[in-house]
PDB file of N, CA and C in Angstrom:
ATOM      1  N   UNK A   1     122.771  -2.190 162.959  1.00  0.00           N
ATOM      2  CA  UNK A   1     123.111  -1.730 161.624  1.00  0.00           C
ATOM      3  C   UNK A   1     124.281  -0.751 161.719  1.00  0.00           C
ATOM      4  N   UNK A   2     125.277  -0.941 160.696  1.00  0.00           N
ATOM      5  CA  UNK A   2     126.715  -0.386 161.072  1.00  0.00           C
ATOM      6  C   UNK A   2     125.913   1.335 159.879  1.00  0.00           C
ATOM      7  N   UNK A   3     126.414   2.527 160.316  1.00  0.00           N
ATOM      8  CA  UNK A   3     126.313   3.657 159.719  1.00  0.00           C
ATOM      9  C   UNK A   3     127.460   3.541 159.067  1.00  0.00           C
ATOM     10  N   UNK A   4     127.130   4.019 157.945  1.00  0.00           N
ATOM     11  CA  UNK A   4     128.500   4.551 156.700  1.00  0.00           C
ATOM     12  C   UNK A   4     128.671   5.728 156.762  1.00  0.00           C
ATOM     13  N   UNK A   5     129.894   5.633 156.460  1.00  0.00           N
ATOM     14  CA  UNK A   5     130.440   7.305 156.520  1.00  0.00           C
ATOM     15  C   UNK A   5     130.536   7.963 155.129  1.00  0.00           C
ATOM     16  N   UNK A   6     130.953   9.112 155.543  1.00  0.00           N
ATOM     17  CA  UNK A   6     130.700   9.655 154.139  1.00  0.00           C
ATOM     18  C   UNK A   6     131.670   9.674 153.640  1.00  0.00           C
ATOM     19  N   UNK A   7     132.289   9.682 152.583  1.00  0.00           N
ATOM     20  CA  UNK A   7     133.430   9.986 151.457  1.00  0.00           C
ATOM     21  C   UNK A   7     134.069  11.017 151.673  1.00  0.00           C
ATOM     22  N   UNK A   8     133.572  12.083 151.742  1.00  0.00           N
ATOM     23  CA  UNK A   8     134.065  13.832 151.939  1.00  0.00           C
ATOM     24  C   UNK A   8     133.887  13.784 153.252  1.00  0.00           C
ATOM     25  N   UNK A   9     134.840  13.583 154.217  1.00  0.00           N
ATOM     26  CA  UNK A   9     134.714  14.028 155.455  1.00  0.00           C
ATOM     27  C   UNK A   9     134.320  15.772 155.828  1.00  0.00           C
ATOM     28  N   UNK A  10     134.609  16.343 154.471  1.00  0.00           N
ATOM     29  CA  UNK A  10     134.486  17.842 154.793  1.00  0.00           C
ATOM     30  C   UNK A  10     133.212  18.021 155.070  1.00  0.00           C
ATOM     31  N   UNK A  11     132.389  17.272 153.849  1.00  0.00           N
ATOM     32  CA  UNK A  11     131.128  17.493 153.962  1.00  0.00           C
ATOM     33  C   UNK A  11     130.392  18.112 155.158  1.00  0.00           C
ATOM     34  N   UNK A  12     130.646  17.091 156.340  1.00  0.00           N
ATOM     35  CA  UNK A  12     129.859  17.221 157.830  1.00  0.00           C
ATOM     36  C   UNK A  12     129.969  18.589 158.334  1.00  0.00           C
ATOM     37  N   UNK A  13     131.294  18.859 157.523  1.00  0.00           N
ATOM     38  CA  UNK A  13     131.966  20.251 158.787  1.00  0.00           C
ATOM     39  C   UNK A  13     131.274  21.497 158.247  1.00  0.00           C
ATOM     40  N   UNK A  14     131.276  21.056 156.614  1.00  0.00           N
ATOM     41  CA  UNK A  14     130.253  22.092 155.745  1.00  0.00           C
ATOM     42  C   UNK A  14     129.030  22.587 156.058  1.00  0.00           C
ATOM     43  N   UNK A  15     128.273  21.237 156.707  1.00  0.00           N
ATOM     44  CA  UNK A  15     126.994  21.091 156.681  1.00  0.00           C
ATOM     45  C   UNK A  15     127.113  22.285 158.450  1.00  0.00           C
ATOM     46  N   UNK A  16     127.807  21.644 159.270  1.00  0.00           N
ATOM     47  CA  UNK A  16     127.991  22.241 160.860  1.00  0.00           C
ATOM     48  C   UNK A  16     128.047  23.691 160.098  1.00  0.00           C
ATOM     49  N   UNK A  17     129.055  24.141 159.691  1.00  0.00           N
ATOM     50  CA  UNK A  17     129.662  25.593 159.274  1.00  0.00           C
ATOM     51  C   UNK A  17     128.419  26.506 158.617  1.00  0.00           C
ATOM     52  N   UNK A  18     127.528  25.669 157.702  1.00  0.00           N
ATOM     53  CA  UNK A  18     126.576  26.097 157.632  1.00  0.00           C
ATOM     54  C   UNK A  18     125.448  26.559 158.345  1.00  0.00           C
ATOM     55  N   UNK A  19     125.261  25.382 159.194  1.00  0.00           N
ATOM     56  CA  UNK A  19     124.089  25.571 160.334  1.00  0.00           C
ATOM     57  C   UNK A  19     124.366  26.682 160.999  1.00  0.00           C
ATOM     58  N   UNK A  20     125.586  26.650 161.917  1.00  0.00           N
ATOM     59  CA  UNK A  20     126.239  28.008 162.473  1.00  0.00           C
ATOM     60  C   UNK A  20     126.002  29.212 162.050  1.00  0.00           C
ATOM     61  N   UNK A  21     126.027  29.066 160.698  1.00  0.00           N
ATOM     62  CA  UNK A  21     125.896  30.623 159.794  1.00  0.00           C
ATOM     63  C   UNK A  21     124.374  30.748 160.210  1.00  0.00           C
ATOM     64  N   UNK A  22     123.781  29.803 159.681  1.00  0.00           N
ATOM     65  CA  UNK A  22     121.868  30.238 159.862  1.00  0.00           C
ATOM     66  C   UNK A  22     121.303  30.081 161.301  1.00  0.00           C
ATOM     67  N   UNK A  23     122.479  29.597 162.076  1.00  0.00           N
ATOM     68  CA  UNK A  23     121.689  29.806 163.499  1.00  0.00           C
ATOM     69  C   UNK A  23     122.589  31.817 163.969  1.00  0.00           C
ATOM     70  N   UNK A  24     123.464  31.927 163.552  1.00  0.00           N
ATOM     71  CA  UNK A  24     124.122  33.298 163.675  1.00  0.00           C
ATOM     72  C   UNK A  24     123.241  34.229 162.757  1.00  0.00           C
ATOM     73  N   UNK A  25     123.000  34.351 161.636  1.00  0.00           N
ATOM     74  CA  UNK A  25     122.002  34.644 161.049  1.00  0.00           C
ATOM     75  C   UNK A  25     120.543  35.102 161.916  1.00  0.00           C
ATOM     76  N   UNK A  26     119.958  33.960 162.395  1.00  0.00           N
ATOM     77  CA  UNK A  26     118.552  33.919 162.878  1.00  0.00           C
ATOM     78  C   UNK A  26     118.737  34.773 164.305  1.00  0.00           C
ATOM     79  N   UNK A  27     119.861  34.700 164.755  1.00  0.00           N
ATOM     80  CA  UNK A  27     119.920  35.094 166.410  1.00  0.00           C
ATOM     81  C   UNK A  27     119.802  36.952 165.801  1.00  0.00           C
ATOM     82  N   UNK A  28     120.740  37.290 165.082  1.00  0.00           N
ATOM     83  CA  UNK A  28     120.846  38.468 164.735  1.00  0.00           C
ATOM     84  C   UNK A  28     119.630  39.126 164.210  1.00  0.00           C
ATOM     85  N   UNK A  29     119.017  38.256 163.626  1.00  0.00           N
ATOM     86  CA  UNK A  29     117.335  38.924 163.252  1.00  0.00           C
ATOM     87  C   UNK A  29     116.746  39.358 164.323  1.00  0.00           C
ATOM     88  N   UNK A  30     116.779  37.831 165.308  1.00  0.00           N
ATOM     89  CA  UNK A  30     115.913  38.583 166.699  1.00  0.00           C
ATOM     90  C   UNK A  30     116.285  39.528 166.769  1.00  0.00           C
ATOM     91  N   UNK A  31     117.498  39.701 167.669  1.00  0.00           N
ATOM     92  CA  UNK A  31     117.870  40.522 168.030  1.00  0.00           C
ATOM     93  C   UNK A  31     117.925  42.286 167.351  1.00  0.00           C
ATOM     94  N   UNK A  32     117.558  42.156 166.367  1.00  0.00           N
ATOM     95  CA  UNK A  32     117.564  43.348 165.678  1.00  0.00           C
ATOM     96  C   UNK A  32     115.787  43.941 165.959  1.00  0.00           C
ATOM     97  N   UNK A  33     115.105  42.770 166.036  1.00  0.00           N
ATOM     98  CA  UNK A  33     113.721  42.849 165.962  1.00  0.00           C
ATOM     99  C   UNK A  33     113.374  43.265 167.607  1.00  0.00           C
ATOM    100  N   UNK A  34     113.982  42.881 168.356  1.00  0.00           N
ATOM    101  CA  UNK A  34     113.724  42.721 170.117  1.00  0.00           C
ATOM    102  C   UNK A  34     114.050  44.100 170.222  1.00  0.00           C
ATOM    103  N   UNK A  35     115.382  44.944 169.656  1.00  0.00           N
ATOM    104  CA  UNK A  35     115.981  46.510 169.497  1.00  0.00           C
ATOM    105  C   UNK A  35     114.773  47.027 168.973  1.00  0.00           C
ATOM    106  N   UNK A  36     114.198  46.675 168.114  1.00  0.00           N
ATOM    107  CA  UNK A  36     112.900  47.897 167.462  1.00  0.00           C
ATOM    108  C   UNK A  36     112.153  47.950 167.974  1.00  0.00           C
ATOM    109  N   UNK A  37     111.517  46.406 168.902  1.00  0.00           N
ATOM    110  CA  UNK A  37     110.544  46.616 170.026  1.00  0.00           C
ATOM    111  C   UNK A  37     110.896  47.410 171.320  1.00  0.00           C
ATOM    112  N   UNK A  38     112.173  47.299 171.797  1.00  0.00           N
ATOM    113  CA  UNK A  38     112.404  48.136 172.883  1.00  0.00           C
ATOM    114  C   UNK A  38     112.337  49.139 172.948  1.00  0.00           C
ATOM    115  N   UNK A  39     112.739  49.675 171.363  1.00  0.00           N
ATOM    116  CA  UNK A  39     112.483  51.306 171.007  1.00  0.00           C
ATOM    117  C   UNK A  39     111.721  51.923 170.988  1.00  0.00           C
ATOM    118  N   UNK A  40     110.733  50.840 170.424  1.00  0.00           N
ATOM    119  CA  UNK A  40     109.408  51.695 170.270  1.00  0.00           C
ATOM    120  C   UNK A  40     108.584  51.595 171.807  1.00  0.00           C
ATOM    121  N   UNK A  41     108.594  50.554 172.236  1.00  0.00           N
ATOM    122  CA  UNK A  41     108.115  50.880 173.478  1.00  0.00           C
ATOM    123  C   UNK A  41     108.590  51.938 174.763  1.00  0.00           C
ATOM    124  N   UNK A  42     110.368  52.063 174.602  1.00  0.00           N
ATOM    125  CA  UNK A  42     110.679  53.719 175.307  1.00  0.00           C
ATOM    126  C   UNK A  42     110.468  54.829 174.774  1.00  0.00           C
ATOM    127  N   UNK A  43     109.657  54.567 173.265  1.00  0.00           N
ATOM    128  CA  UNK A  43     109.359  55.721 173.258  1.00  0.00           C
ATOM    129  C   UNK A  43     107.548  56.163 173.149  1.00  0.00           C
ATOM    130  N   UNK A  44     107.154  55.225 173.604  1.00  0.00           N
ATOM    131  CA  UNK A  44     105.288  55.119 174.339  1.00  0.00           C
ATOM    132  C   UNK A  44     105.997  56.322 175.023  1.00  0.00           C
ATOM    133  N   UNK A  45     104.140  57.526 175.423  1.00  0.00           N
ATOM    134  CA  UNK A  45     104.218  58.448 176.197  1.00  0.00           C
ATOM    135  C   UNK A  45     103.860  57.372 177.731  1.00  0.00           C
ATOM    136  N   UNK A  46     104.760  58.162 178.359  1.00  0.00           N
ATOM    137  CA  UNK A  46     103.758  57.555 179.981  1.00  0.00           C
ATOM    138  C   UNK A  46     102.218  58.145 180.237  1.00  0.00           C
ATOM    139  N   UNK A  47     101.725  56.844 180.602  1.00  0.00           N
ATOM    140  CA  UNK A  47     100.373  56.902 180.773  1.00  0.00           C
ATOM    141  C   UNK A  47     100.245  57.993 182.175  1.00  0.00           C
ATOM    142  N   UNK A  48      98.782  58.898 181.636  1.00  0.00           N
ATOM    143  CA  UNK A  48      98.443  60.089 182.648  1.00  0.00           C
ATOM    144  C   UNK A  48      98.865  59.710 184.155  1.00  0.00           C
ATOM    145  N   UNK A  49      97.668  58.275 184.084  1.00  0.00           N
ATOM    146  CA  UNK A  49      97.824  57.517 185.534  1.00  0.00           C
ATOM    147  C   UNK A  49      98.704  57.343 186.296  1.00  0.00           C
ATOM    148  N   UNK A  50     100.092  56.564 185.365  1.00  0.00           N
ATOM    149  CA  UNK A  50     100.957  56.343 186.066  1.00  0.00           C
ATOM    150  C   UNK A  50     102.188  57.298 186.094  1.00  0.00           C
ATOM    151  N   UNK A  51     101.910  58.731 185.861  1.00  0.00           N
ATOM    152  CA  UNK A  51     102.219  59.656 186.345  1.00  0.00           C
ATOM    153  C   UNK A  51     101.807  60.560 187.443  1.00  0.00           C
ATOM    154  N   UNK A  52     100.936  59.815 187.523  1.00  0.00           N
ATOM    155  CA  UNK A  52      99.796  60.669 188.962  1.00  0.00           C
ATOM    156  C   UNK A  52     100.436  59.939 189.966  1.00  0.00           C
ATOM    157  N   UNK A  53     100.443  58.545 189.878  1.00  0.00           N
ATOM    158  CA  UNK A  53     101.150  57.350 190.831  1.00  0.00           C
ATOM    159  C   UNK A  53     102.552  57.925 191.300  1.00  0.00           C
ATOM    160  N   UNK A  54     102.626  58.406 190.330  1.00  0.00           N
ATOM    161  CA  UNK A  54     104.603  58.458 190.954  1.00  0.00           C
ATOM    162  C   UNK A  54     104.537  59.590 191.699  1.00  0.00           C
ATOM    163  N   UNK A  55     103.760  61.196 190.907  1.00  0.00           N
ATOM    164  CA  UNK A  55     103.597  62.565 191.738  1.00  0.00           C
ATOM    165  C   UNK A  55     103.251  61.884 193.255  1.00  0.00           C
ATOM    166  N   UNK A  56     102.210  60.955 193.517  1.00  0.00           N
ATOM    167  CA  UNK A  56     101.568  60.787 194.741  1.00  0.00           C
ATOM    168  C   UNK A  56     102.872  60.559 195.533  1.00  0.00           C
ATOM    169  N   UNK A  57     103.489  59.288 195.093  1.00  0.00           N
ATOM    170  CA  UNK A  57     104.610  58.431 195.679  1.00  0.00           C
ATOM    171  C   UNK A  57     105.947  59.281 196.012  1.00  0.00           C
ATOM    172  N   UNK A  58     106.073  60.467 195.055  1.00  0.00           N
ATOM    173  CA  UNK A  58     107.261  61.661 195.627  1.00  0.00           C
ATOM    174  C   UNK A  58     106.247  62.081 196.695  1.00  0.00           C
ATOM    175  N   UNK A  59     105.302  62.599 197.013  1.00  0.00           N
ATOM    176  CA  UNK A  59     104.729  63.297 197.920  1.00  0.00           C
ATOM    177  C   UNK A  59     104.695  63.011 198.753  1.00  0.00           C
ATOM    178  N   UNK A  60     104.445  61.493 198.828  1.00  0.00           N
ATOM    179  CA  UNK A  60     104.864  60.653 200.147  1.00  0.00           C
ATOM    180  C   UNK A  60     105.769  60.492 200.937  1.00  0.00           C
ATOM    181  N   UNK A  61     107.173  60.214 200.335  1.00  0.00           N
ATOM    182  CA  UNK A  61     108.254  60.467 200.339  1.00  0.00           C
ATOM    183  C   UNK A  61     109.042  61.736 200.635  1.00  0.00           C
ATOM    184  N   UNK A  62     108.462  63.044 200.395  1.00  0.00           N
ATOM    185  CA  UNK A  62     108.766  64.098 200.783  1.00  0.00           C
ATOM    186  C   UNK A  62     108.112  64.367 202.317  1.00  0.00           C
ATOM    187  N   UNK A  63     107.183  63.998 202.361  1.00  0.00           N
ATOM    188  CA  UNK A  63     106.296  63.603 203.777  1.00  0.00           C
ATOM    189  C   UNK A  63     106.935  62.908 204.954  1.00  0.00           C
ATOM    190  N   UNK A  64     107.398  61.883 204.327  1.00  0.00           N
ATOM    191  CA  UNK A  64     107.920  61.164 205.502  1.00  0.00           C
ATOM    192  C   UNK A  64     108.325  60.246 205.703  1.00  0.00           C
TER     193      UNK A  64
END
């Protein structure tokens, strides 16, 4: 079966130019959303524990 083309060749480029926009669009959401998660997670307190871990691990290190 032969495909027909379209009349408005612009059309296609419209339709591409569009997609582009909503895939540029969608990337920028993540990305805005992935920034608020990173943020908020550097700014979690460090856990007691794994501050005890690290004191130990300088101590070690100062040791020997």
């Amino acid at each position: 079966m032969i495909e027909q083309q379209s009349q408005h060749p612009s059309s296609g480029s419209e339709a591409n130019a569009a997609a582009l926009d909503e895939a540029r669009l969608r990337q920028q959401a993540i990305g805005v959303r992935l920034r608020q998660m990173f943020d908020e997670v550097v700014n979690e307190p460090v856990p007691d524990d794994f501050l005890e871990i690290l004191r130990r691990a300088d101590k070690s290190a100062e040791q020997g």
